[in-house]
PDB file of N, CA and C in Angstrom:
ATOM      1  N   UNK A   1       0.823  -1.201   0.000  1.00  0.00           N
ATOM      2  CA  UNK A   1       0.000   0.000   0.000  1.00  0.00           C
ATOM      3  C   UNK A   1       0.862   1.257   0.000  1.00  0.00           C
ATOM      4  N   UNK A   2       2.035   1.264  -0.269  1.00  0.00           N
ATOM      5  CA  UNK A   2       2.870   1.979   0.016  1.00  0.00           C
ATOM      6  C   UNK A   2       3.079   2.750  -1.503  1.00  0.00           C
ATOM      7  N   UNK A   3       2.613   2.490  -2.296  1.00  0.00           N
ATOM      8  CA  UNK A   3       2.236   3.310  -3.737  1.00  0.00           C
ATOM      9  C   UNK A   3       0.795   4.026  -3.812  1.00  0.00           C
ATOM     10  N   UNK A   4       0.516   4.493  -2.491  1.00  0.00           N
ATOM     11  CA  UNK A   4      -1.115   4.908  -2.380  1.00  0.00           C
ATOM     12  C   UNK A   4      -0.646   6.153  -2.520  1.00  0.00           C
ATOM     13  N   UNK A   5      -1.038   7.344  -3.266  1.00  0.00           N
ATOM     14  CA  UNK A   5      -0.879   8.816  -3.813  1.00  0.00           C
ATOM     15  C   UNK A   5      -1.019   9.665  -2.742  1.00  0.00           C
ATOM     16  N   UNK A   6      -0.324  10.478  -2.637  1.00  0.00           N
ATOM     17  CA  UNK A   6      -0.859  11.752  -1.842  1.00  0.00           C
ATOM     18  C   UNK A   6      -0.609  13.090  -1.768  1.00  0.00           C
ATOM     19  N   UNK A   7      -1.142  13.860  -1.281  1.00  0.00           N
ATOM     20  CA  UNK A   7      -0.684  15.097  -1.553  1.00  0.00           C
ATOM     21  C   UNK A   7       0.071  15.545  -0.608  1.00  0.00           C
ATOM     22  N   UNK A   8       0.221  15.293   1.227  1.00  0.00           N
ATOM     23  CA  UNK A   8       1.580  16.281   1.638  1.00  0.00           C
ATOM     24  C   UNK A   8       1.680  14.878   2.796  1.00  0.00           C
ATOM     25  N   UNK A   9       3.185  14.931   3.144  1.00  0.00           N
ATOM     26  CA  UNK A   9       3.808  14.371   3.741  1.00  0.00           C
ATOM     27  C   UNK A   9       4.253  15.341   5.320  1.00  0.00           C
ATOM     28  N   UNK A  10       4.115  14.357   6.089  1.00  0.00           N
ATOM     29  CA  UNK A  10       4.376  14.465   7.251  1.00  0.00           C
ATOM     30  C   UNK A  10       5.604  13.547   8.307  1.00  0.00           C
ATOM     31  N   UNK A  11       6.637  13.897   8.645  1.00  0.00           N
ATOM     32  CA  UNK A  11       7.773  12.368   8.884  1.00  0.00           C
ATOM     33  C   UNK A  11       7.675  13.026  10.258  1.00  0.00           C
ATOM     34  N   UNK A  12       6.992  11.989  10.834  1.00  0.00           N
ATOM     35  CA  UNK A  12       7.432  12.487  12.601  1.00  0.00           C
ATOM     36  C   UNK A  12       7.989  11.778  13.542  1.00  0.00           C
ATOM     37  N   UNK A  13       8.915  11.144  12.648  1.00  0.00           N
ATOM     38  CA  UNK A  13       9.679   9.960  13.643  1.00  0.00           C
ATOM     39  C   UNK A  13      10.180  10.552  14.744  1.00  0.00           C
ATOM     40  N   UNK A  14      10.488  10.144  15.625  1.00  0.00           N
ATOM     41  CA  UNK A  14      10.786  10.370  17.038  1.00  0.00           C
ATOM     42  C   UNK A  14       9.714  10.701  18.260  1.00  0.00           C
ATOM     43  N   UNK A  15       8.714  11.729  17.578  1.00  0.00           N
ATOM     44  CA  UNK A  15       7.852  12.221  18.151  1.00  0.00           C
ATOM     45  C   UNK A  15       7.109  11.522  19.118  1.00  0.00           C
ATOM     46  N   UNK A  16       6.248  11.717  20.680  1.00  0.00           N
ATOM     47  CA  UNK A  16       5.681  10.525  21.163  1.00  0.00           C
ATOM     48  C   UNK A  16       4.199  11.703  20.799  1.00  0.00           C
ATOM     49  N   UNK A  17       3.383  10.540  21.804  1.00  0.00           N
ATOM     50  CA  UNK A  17       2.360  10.898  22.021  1.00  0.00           C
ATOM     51  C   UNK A  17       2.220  12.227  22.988  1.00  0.00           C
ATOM     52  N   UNK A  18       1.152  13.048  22.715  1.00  0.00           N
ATOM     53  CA  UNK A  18       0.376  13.524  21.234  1.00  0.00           C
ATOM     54  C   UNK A  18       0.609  13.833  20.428  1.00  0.00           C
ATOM     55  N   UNK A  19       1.853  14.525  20.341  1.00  0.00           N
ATOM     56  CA  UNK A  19       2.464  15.026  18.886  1.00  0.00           C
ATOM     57  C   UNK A  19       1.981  14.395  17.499  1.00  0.00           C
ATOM     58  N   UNK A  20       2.463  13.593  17.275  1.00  0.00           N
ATOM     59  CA  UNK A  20       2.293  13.165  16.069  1.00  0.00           C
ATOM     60  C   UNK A  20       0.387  13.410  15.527  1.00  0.00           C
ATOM     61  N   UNK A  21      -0.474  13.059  16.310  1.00  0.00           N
ATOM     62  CA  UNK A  21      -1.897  13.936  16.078  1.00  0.00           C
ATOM     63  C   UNK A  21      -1.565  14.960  15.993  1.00  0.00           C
ATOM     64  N   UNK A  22      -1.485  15.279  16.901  1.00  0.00           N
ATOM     65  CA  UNK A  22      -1.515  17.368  17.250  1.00  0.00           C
ATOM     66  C   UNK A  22      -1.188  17.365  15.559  1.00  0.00           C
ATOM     67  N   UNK A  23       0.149  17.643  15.458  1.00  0.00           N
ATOM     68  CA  UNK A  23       1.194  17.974  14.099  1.00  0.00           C
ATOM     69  C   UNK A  23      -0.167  17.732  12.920  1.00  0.00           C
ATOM     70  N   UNK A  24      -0.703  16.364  12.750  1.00  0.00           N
ATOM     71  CA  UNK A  24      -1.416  16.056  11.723  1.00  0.00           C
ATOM     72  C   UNK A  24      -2.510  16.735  11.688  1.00  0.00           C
ATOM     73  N   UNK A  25      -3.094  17.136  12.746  1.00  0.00           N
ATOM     74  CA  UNK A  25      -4.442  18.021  12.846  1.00  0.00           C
ATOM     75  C   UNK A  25      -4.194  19.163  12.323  1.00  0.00           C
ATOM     76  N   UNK A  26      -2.843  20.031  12.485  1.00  0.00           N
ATOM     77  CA  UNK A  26      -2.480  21.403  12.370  1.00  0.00           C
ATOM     78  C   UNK A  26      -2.491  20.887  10.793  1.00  0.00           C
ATOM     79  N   UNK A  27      -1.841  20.030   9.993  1.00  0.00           N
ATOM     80  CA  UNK A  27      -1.944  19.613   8.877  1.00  0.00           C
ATOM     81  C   UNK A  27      -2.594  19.771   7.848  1.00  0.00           C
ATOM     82  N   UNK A  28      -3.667  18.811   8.159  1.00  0.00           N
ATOM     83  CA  UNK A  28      -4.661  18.655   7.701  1.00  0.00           C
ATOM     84  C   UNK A  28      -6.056  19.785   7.567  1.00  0.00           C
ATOM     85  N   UNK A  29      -6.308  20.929   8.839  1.00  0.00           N
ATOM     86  CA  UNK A  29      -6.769  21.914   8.849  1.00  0.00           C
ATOM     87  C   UNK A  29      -6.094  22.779   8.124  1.00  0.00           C
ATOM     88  N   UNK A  30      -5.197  22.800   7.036  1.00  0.00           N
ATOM     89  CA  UNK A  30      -4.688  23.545   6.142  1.00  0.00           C
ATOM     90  C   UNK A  30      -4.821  23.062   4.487  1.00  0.00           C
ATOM     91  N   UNK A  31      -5.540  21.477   4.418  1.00  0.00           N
ATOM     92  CA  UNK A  31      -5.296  21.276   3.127  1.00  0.00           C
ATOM     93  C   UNK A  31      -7.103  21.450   2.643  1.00  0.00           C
ATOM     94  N   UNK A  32      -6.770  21.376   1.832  1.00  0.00           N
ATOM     95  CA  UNK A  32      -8.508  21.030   0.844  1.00  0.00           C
ATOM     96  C   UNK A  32      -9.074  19.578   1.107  1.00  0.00           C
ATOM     97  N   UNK A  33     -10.812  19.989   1.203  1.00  0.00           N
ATOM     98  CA  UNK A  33     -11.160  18.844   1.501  1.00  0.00           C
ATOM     99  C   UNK A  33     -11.103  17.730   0.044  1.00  0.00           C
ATOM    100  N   UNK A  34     -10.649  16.231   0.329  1.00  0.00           N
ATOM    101  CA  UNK A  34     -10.309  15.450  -0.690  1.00  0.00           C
ATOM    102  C   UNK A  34      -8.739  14.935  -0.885  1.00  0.00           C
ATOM    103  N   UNK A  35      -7.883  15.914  -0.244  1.00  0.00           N
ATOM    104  CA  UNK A  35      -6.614  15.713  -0.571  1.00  0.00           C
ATOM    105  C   UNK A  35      -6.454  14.508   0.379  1.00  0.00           C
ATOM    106  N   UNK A  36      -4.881  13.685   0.460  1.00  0.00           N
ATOM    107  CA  UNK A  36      -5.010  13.154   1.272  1.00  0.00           C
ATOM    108  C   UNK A  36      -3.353  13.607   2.204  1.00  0.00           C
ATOM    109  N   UNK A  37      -3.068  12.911   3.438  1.00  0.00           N
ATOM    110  CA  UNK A  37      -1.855  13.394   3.898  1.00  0.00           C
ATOM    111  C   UNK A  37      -1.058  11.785   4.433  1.00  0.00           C
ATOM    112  N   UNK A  38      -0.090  12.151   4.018  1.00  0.00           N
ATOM    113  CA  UNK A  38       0.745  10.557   4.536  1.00  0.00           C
ATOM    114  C   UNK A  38       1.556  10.797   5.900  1.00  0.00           C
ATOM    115  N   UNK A  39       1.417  10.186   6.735  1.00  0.00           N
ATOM    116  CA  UNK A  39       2.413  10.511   8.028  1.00  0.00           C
ATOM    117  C   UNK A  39       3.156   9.376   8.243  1.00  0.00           C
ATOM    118  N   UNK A  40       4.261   9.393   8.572  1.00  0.00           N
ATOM    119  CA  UNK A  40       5.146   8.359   8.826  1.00  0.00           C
ATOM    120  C   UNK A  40       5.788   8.994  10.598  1.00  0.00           C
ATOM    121  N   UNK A  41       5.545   7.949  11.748  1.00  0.00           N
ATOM    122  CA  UNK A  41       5.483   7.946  13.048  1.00  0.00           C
ATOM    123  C   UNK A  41       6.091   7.082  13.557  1.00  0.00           C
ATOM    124  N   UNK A  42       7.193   6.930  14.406  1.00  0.00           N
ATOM    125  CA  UNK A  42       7.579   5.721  15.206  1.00  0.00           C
ATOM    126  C   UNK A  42       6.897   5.502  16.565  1.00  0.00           C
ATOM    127  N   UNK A  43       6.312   6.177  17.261  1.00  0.00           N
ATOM    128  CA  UNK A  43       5.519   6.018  18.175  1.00  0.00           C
ATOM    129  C   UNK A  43       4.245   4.841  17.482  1.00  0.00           C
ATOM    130  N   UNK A  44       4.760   4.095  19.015  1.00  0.00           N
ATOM    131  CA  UNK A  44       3.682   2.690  18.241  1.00  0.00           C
ATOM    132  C   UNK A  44       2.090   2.922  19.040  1.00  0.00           C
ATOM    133  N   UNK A  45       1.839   3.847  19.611  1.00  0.00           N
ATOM    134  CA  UNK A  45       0.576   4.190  20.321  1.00  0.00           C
ATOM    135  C   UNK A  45      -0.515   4.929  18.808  1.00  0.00           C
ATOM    136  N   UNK A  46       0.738   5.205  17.684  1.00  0.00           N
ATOM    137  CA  UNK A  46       0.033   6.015  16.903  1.00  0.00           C
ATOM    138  C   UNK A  46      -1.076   5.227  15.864  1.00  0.00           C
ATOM    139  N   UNK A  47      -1.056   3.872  16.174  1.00  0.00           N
ATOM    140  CA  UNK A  47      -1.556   3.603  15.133  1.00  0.00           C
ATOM    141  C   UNK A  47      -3.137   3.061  15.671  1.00  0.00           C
ATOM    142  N   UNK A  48      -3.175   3.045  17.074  1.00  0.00           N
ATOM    143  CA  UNK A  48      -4.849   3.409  17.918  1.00  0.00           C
ATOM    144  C   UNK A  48      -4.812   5.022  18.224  1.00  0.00           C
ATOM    145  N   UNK A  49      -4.068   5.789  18.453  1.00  0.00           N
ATOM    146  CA  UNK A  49      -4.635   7.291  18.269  1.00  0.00           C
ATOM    147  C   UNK A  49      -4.904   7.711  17.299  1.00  0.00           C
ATOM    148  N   UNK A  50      -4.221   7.492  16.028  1.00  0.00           N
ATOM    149  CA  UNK A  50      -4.260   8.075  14.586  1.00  0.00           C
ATOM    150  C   UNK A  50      -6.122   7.438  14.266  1.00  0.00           C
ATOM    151  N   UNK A  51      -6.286   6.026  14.535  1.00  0.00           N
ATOM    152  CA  UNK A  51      -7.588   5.627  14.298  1.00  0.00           C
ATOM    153  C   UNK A  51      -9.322   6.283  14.953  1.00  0.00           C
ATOM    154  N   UNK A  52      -8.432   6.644  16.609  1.00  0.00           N
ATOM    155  CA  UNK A  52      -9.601   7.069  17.372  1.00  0.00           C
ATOM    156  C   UNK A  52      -9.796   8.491  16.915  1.00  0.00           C
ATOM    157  N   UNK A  53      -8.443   9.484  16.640  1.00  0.00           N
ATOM    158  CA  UNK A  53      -8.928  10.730  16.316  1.00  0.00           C
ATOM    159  C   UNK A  53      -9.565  11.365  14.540  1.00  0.00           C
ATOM    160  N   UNK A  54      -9.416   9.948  13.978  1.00  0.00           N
ATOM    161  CA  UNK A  54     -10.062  10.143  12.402  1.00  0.00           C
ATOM    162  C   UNK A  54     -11.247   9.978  12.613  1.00  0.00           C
ATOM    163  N   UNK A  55     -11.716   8.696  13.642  1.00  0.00           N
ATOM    164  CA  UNK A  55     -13.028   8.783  13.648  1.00  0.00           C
ATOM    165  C   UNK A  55     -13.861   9.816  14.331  1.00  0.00           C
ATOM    166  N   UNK A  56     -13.173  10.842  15.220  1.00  0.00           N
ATOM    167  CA  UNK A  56     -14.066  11.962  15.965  1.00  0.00           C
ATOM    168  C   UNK A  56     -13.761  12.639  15.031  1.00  0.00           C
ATOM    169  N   UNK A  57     -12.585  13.068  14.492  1.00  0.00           N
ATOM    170  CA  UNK A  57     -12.703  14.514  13.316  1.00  0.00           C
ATOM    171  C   UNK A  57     -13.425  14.519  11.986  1.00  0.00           C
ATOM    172  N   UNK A  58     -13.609  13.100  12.179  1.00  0.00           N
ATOM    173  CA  UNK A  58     -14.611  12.678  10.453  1.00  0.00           C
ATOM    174  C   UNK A  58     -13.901  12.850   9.677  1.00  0.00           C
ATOM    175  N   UNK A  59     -12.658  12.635   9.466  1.00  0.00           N
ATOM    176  CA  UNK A  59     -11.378  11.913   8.556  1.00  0.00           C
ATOM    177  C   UNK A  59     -11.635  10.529   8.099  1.00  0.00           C
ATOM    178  N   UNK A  60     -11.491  10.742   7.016  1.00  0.00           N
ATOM    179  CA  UNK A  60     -10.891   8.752   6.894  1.00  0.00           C
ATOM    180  C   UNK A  60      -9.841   8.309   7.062  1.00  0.00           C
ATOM    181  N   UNK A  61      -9.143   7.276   7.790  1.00  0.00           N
ATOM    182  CA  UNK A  61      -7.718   6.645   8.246  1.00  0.00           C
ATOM    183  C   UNK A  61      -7.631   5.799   6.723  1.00  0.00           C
ATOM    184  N   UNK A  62      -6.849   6.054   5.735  1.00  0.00           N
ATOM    185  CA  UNK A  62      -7.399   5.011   4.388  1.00  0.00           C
ATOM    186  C   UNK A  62      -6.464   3.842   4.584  1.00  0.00           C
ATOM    187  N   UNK A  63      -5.060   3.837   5.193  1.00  0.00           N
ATOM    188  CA  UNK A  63      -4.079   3.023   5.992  1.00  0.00           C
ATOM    189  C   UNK A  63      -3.843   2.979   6.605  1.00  0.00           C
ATOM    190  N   UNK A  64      -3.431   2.575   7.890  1.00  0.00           N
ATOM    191  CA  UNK A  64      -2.436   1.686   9.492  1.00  0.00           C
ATOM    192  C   UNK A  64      -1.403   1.396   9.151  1.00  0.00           C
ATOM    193  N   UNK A  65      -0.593   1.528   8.675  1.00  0.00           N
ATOM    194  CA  UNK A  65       0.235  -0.208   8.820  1.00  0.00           C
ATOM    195  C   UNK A  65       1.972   0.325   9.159  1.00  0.00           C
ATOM    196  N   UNK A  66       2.398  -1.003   9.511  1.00  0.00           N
ATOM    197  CA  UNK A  66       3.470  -0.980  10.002  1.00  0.00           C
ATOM    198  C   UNK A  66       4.148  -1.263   9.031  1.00  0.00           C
ATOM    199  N   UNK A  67       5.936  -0.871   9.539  1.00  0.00           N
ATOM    200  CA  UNK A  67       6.900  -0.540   8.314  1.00  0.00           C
ATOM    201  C   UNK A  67       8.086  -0.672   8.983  1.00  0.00           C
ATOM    202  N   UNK A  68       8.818  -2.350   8.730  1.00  0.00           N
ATOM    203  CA  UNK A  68      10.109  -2.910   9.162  1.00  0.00           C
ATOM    204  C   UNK A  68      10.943  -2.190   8.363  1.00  0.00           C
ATOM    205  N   UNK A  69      11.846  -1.286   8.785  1.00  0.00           N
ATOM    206  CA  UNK A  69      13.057  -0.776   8.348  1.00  0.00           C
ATOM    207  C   UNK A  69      13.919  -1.618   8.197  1.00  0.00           C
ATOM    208  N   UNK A  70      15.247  -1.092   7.019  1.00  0.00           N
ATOM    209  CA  UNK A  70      16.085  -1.732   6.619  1.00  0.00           C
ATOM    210  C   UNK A  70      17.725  -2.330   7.782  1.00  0.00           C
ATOM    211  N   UNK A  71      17.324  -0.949   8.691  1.00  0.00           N
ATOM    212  CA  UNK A  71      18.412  -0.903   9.915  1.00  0.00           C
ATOM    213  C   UNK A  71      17.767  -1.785  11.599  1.00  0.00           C
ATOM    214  N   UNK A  72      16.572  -2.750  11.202  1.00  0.00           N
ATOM    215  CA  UNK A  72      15.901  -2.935  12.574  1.00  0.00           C
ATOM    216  C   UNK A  72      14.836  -2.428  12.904  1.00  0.00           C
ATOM    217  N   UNK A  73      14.642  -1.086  12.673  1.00  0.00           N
ATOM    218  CA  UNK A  73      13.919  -0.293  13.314  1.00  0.00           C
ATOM    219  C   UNK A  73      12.742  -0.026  12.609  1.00  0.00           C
ATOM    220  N   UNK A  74      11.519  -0.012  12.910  1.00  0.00           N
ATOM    221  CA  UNK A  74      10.387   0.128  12.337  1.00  0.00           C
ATOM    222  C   UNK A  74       9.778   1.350  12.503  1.00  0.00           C
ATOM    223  N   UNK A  75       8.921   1.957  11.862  1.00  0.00           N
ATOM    224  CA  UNK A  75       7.586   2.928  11.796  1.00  0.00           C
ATOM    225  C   UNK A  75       6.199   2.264  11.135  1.00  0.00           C
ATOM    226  N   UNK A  76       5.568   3.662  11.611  1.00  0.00           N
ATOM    227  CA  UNK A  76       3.865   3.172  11.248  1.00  0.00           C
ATOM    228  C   UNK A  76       3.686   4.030  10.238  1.00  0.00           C
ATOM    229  N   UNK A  77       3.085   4.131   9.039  1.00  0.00           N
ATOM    230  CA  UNK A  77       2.694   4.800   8.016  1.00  0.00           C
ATOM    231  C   UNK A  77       1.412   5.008   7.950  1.00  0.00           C
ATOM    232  N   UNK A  78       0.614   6.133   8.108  1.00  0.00           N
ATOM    233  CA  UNK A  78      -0.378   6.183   8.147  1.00  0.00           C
ATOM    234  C   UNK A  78      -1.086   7.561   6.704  1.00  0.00           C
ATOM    235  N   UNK A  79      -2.155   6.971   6.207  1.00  0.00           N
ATOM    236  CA  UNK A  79      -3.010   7.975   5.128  1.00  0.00           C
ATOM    237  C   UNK A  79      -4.356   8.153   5.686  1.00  0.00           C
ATOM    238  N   UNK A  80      -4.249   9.757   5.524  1.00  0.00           N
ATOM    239  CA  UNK A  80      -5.694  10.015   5.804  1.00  0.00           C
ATOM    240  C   UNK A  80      -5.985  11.126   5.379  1.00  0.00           C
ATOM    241  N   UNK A  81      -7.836  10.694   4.339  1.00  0.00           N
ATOM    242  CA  UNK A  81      -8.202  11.631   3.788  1.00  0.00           C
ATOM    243  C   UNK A  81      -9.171  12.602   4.405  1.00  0.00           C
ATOM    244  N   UNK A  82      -8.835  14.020   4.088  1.00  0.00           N
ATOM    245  CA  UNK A  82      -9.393  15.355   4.421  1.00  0.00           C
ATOM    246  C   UNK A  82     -11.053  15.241   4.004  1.00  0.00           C
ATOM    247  N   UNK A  83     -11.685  14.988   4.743  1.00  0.00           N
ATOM    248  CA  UNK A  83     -13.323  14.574   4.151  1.00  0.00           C
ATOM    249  C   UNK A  83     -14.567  16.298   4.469  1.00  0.00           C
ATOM    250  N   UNK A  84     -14.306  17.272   5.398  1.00  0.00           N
ATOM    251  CA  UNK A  84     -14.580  18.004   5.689  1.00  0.00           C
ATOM    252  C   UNK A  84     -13.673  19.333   5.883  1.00  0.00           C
TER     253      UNK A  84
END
């Protein structure tokens, strides 16, 4: 799923919780509704916050998923489209 299109990128590796929301909210309240935004997060809490706060902001989460790096180390990649 990692060839899914988008329009702005977000890399917030390191970041914990909340950040990585917060950051995406400030985001996303800047693009047009329809676009979509890709975030890439190493915080592994992000991939039940990223879900609970799409469903209160009326976002769609269009991906989850996790992402084994080449050095060990993994992230979560997440897409979500601007619906309002």
């Amino acid at each position: 799923m990692e060839s899914l299109k988008y329009d702005r990128f977000l890399d917030l590796k390191g970041l914990e919780c909340p950040l990585p929301v917060v950051k995406s909210r400030e985001e996303i309240a800047r693009m047009v509704v329809g676009q979509i935004l890709k975030v890439v997060a190493t915080d592994s809490g992000s991939l039940r916050n990223f879900q609970a706060w799409t469903n209160t902001a009326k976002n769609v989460l269009l991906v989850a998923q996790a992402i084994d790096g080449r050095d060990g180390d993994a992230w979560f990649s997440h897409y979500i489209r601007k619906i309002q």
